[in-house]
Protein backbone atom coordinates (compact mmCIF):
# COMPACT_ATOMS: atom_id res chain seq x y z
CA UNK A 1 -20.96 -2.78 16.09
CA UNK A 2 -19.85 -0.23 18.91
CA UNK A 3 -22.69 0.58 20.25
CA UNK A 4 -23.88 -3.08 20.71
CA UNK A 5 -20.60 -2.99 22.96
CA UNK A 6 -21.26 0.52 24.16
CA UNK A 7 -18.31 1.63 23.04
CA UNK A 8 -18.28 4.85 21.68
CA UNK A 9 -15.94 5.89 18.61
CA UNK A 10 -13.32 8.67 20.52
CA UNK A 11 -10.49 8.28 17.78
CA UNK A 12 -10.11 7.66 14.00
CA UNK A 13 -6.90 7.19 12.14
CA UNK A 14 -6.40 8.75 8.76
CA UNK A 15 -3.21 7.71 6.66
CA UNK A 16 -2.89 10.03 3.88
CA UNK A 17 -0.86 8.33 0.88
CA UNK A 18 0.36 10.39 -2.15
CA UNK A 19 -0.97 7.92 -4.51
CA UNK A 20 2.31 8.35 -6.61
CA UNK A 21 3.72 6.72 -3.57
CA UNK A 22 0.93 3.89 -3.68
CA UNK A 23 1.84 3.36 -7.33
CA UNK A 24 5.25 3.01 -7.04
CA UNK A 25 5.13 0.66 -4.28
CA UNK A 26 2.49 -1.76 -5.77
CA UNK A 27 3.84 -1.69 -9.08
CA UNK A 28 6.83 -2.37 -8.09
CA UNK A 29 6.01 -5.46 -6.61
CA UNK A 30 7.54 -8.95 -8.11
CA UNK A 31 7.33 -12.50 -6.37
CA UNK A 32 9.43 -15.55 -7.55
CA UNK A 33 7.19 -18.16 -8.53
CA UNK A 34 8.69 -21.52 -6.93
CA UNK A 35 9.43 -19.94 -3.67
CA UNK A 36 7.14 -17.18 -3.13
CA UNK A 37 9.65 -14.78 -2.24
CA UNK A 38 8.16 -11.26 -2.83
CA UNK A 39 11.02 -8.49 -4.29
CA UNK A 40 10.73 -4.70 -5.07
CA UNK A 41 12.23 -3.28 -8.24
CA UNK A 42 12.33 0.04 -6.30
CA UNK A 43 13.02 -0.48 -2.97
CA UNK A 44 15.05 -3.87 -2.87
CA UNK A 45 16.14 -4.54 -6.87
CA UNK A 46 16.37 -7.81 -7.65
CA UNK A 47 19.05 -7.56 -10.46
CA UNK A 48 18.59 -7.02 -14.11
CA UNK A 49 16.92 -9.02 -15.08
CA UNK A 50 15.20 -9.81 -12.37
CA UNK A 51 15.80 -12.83 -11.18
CA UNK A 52 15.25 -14.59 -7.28
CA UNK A 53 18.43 -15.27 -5.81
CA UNK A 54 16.97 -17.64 -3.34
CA UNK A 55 16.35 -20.62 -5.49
CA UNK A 56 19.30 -22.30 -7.43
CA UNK A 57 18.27 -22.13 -10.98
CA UNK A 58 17.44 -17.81 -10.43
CA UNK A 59 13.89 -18.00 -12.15
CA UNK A 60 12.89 -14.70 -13.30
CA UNK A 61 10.57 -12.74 -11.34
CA UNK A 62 6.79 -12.20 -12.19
CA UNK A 63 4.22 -8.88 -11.97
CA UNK A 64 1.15 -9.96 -10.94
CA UNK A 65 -1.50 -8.44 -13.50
CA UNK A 66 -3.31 -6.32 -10.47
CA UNK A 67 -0.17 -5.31 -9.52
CA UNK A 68 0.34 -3.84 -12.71
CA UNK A 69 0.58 0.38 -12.79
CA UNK A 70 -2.58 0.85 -15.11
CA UNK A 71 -4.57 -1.85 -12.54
CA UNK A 72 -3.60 0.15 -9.26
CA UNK A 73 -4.43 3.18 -11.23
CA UNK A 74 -8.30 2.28 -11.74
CA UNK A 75 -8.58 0.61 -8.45
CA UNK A 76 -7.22 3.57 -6.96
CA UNK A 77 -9.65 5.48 -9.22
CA UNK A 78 -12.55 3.20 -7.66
CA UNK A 79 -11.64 3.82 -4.39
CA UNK A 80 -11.74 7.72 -4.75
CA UNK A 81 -14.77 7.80 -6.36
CA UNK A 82 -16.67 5.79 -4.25
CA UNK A 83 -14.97 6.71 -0.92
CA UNK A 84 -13.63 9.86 -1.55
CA UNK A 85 -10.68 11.43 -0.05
CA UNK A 86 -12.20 13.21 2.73
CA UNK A 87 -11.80 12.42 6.07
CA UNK A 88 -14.95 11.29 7.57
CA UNK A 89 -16.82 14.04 9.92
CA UNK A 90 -15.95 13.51 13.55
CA UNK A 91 -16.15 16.15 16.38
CA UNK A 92 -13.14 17.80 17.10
CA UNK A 93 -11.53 17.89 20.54
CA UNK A 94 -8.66 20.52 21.01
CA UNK A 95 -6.31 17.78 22.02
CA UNK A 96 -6.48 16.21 18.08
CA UNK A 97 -4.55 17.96 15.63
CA UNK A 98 -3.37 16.57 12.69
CA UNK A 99 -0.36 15.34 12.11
CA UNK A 100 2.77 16.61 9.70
CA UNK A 101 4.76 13.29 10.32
CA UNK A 102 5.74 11.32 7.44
CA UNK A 103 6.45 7.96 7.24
CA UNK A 104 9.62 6.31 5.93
CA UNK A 105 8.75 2.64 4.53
CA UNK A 106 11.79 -0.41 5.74
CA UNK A 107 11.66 -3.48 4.32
C-alpha cells in the first residue's frame, strides 16, 4: 500500500504490554445490559455486587464470555504464536532508541 503512494515506511510504533496487564484490563471488563454502560471491576468498581448505577432498577453487570480471563488467555496465546513478540526488522537510525516510558491508563 505505501509504495503505490510512494511513501516509504521511516517509523514503526511498538507498544509493549505485560500481558498480565492485558488480562487484567479485559477481564475486568463488565457492561450493563439496558444501557450499555461499560464498568471495570479493577479500575472503576462498580459495587458489590456489581450493579450499574445509571439505570433506576441497578441491573447487575455482565462479563462478556470473550472477555472472560481463560478467553483473553488463548487469544493472547494465538496472537503470540502466530505473530510473535518480536519487533519486526527495520533499519536502525541513531536518532531511534527505544523507549523506557510507561504508560499510566485514565478512564
Amino acid at each position: 500500500m505505501l509504495s503505490a503512494l510512494s511513501t516509504p515506511l521511516d517509523a514503526v510504533v511498538l507498544l509493549e504490554v505485560d500481558y498480565d496487564q492485558i488480562i487484567k484490563r479485559i477481564s475486568g471488563r463488565r457492561s450493563c445490559a439496558l444501557c450499555g454502560r461499560v464498568f471495570n471491576i479493577h479500575t472503576a468498581p462498580p459495587g458489590m455486587p456489581p450493579r450499574c448505577d445509571r439505570c433506576d432498577d441497578k441491573p447487575p453487570l455482565l462479563q462478556r464470555r470473550d472477555d472472560e480471563e481463560s478467553t483473553v488467555r488463548q487469544r493472547l496465546a494465538v496472537y503470540e504464536q502466530q505473530t510473535g513478540r518480536s519487533p519486526p526488522t527495520m533499519p536502525t537510525k541513531a536518532c531511534c532508541e527505544p523507549s523506557t516510558r510507561t504508560a499510566a491508563w485514565t478512564m
